[in-house]
N, C-alpha and C. Protein backbone atom coordinates (compact mmCIF):
# COMPACT_ATOMS: atom_id res chain seq x y z
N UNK A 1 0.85 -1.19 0.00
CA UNK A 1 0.00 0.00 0.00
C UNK A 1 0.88 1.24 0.00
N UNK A 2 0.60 2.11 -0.41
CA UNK A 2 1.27 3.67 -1.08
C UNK A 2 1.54 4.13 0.56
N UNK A 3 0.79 4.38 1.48
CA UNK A 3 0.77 5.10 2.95
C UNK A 3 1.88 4.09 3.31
N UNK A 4 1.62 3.04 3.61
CA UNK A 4 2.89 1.87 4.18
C UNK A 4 3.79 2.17 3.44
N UNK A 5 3.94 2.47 2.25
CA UNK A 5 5.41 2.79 1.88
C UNK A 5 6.50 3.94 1.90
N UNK A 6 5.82 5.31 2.09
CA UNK A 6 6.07 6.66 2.25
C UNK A 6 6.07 6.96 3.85
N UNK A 7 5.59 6.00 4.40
CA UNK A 7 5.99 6.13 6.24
C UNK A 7 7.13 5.75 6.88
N UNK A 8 7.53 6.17 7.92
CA UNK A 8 8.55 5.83 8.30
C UNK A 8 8.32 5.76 9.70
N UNK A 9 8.16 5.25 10.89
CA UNK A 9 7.58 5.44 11.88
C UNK A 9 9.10 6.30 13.04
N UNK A 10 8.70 7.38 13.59
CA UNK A 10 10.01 8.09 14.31
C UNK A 10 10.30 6.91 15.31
N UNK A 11 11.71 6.99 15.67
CA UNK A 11 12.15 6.15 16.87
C UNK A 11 11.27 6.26 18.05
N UNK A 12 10.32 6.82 18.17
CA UNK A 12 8.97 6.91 19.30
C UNK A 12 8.16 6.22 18.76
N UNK A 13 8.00 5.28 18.02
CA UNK A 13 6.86 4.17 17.24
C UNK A 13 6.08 5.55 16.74
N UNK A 14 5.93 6.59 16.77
CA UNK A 14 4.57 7.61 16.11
C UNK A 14 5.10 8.09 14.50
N UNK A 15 4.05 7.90 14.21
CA UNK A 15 3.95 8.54 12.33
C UNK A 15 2.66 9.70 12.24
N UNK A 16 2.69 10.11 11.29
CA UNK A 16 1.97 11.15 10.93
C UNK A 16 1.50 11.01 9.75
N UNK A 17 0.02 11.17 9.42
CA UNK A 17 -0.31 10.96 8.27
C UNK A 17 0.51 11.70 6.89
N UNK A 18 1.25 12.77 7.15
CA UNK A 18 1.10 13.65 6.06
C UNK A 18 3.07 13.08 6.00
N UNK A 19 3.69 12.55 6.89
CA UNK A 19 5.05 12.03 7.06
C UNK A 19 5.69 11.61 5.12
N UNK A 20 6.32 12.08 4.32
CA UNK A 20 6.76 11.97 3.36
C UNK A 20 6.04 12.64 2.12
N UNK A 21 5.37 13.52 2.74
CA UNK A 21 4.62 14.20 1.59
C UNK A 21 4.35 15.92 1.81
N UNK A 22 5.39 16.18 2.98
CA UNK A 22 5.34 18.02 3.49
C UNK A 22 6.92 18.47 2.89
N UNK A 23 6.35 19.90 2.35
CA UNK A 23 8.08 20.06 1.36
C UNK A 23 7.79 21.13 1.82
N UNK A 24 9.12 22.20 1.97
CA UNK A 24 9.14 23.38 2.37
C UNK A 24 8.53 24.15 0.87
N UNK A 25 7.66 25.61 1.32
CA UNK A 25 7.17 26.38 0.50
C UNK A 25 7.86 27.19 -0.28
N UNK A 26 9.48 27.68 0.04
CA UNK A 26 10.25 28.32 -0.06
C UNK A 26 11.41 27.45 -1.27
N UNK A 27 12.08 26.78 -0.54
CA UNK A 27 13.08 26.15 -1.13
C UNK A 27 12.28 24.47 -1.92
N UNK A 28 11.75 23.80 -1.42
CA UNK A 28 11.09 22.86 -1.81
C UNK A 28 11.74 20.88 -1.54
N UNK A 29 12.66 21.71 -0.26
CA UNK A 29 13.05 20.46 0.31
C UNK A 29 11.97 19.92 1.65
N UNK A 30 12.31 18.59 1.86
CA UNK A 30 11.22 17.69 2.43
C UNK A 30 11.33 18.04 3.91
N UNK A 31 10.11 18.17 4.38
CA UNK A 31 10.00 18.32 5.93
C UNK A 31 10.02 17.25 6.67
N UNK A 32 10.61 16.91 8.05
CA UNK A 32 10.31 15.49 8.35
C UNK A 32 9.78 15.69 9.53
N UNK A 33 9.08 14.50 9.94
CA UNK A 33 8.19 14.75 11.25
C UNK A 33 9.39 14.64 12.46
N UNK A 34 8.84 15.41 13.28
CA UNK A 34 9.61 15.23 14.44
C UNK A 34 8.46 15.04 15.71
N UNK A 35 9.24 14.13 16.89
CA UNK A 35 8.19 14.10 17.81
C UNK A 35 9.01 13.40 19.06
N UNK A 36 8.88 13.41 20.28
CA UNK A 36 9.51 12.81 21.44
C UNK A 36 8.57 12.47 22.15
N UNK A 37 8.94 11.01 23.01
CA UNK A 37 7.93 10.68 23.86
C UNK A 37 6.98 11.53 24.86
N UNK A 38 8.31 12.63 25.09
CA UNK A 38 7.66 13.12 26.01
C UNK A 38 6.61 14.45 25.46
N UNK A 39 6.79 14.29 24.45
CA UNK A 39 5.59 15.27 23.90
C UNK A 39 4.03 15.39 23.68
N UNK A 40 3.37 16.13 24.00
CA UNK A 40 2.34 16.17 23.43
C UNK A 40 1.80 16.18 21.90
N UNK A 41 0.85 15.32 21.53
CA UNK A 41 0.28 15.18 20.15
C UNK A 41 0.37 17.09 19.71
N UNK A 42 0.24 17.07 20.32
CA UNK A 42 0.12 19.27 19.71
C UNK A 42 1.46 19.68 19.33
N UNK A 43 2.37 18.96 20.07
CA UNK A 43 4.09 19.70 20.12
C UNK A 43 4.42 18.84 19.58
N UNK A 44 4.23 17.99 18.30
CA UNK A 44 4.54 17.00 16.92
C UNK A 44 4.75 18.05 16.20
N UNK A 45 6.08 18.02 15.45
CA UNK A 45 6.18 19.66 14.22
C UNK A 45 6.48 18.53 12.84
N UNK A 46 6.89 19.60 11.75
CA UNK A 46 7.67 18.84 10.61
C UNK A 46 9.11 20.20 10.22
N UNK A 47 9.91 19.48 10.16
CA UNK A 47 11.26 20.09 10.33
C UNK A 47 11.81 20.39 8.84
N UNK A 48 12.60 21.59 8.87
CA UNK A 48 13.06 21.39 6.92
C UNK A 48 15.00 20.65 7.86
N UNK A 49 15.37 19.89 7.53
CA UNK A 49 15.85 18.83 8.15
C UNK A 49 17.50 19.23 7.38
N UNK A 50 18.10 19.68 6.58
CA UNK A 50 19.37 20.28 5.89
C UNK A 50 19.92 21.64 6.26
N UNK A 51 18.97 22.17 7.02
CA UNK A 51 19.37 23.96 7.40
C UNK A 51 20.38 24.16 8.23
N UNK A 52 20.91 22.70 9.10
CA UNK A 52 22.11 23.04 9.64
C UNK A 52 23.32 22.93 9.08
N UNK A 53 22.98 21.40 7.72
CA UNK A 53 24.14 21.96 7.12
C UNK A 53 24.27 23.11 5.90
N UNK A 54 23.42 23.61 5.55
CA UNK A 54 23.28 24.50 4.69
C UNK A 54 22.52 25.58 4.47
N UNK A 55 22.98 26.82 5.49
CA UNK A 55 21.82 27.72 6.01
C UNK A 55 21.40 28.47 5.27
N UNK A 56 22.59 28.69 4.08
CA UNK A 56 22.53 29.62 3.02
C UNK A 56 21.21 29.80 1.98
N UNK A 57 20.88 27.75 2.06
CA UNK A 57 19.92 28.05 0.76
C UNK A 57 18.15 28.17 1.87
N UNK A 58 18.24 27.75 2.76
CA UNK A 58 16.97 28.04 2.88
C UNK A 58 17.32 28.57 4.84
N UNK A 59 16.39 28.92 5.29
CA UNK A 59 16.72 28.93 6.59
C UNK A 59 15.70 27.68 7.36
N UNK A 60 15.77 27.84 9.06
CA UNK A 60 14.84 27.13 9.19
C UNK A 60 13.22 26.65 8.97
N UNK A 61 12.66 25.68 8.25
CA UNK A 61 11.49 26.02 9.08
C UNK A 61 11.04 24.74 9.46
N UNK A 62 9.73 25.05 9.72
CA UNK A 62 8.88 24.18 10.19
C UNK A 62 7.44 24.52 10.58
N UNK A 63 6.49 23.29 10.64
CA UNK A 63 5.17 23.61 11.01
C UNK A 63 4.69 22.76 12.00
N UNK A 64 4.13 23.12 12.97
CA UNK A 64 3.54 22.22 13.52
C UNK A 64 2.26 21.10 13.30
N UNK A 65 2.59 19.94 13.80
CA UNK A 65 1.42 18.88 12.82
C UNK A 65 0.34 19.12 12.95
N UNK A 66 -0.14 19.79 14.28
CA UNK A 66 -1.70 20.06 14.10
C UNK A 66 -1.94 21.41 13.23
N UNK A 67 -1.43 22.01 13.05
CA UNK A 67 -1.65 23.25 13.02
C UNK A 67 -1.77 23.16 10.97
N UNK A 68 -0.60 21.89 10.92
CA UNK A 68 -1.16 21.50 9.05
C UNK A 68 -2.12 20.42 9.16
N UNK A 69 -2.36 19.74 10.42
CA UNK A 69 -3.78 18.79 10.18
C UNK A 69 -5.16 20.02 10.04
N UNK A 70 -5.06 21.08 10.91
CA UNK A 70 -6.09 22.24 10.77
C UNK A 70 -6.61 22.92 9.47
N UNK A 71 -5.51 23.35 8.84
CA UNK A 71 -5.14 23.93 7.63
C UNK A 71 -5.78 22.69 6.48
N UNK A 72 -5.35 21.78 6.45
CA UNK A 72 -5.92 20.37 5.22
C UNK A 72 -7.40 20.32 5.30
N UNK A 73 -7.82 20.31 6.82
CA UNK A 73 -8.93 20.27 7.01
C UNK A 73 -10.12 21.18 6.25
N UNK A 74 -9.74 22.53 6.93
CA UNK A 74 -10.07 23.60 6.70
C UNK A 74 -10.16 23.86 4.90
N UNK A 75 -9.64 23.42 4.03
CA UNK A 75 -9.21 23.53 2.75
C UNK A 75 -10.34 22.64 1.85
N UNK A 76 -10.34 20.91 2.95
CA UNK A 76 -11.12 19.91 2.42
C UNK A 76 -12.62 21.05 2.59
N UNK A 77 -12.89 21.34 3.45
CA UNK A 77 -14.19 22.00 3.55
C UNK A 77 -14.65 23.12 2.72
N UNK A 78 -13.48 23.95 2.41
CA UNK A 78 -13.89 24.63 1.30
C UNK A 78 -14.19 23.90 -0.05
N UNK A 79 -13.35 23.27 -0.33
CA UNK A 79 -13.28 22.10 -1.58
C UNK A 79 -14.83 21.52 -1.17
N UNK A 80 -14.99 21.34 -0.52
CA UNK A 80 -15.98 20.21 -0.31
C UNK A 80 -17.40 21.31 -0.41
N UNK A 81 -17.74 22.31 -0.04
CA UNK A 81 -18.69 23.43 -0.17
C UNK A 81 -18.70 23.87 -1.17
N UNK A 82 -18.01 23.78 -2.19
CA UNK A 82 -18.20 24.47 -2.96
C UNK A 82 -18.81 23.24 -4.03
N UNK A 83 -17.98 22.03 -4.12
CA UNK A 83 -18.62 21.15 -4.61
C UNK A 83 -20.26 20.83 -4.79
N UNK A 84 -20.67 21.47 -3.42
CA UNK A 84 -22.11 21.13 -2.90
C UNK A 84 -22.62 22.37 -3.89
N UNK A 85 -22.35 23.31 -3.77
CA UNK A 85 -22.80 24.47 -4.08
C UNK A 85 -22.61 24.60 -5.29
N UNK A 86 -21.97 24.04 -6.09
CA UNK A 86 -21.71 24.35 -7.82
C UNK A 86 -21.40 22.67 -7.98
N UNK A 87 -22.54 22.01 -7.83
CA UNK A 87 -22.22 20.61 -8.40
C UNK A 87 -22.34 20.55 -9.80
N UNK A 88 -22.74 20.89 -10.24
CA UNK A 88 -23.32 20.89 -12.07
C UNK A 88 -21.68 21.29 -12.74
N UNK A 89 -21.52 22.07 -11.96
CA UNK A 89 -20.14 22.99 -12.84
C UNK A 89 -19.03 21.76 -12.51
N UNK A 90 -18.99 21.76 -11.37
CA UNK A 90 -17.81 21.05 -10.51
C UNK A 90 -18.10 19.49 -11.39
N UNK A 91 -18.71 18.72 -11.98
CA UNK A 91 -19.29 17.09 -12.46
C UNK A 91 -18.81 17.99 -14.24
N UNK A 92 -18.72 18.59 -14.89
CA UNK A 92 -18.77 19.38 -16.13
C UNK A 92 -16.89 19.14 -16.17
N UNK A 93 -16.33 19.53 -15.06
CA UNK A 93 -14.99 20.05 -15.16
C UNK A 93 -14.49 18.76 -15.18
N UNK A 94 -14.62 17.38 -13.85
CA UNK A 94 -14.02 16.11 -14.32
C UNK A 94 -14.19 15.29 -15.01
N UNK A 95 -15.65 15.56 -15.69
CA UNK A 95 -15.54 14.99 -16.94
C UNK A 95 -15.42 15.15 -18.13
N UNK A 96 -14.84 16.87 -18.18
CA UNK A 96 -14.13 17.15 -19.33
C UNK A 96 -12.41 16.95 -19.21
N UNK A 97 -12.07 16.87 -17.63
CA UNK A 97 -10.79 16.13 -17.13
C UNK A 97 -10.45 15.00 -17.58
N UNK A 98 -11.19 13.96 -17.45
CA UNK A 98 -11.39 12.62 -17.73
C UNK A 98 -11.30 12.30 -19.55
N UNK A 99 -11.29 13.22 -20.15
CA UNK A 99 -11.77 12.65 -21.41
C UNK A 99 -10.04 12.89 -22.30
């Protein structure tokens, strides 16, 4: 399965759904999950993971996991409302996608 293969579980047995698929916005290198036992599910981030050895091309960043589980969410719902709300248009577009 595609999820079993793009996971990696951190040395704390915990994974994250979005774990091999968050890239920085800036430079466009891969974020990796970070997390410690002793953490709370809230204080799970994703790290741009090369900035120490190479500060030049990007600097740090990172996001925290809930805070991009919020954001996906928040996005599906627009996606998803508008679908409701312009179904005719929205069924027109993938199946002129499809063809």
């Amino acid at each position: 399965m595609l999820c079993q293969n793009r996971q990696r579980k951190s040395k704390t047995g915990k994974t994250s759904l979005f774990s091999g698929i968050v890239y920085c916005a800036d430079c466009g290198e891969k974020l990796y999950y970070c997390t410690a036992n002793n953490f709370e599910k809230r204080r799970d981030f994703f790290e741009y993971s090369t900035h120490r050895k190479n500060d030049e091309k990007c600097k740090s960043h990172y996001i925290r996991a809930v805070v991009l589980e919020d954001m996906v969410w928040m996005h599906m719902k627009t996606v998803i409302s508008y679908i409701l709300h312009y179904e005719d248009h929205f069924r027109a577009v993938v199946q002129e996608q499809q063809k």
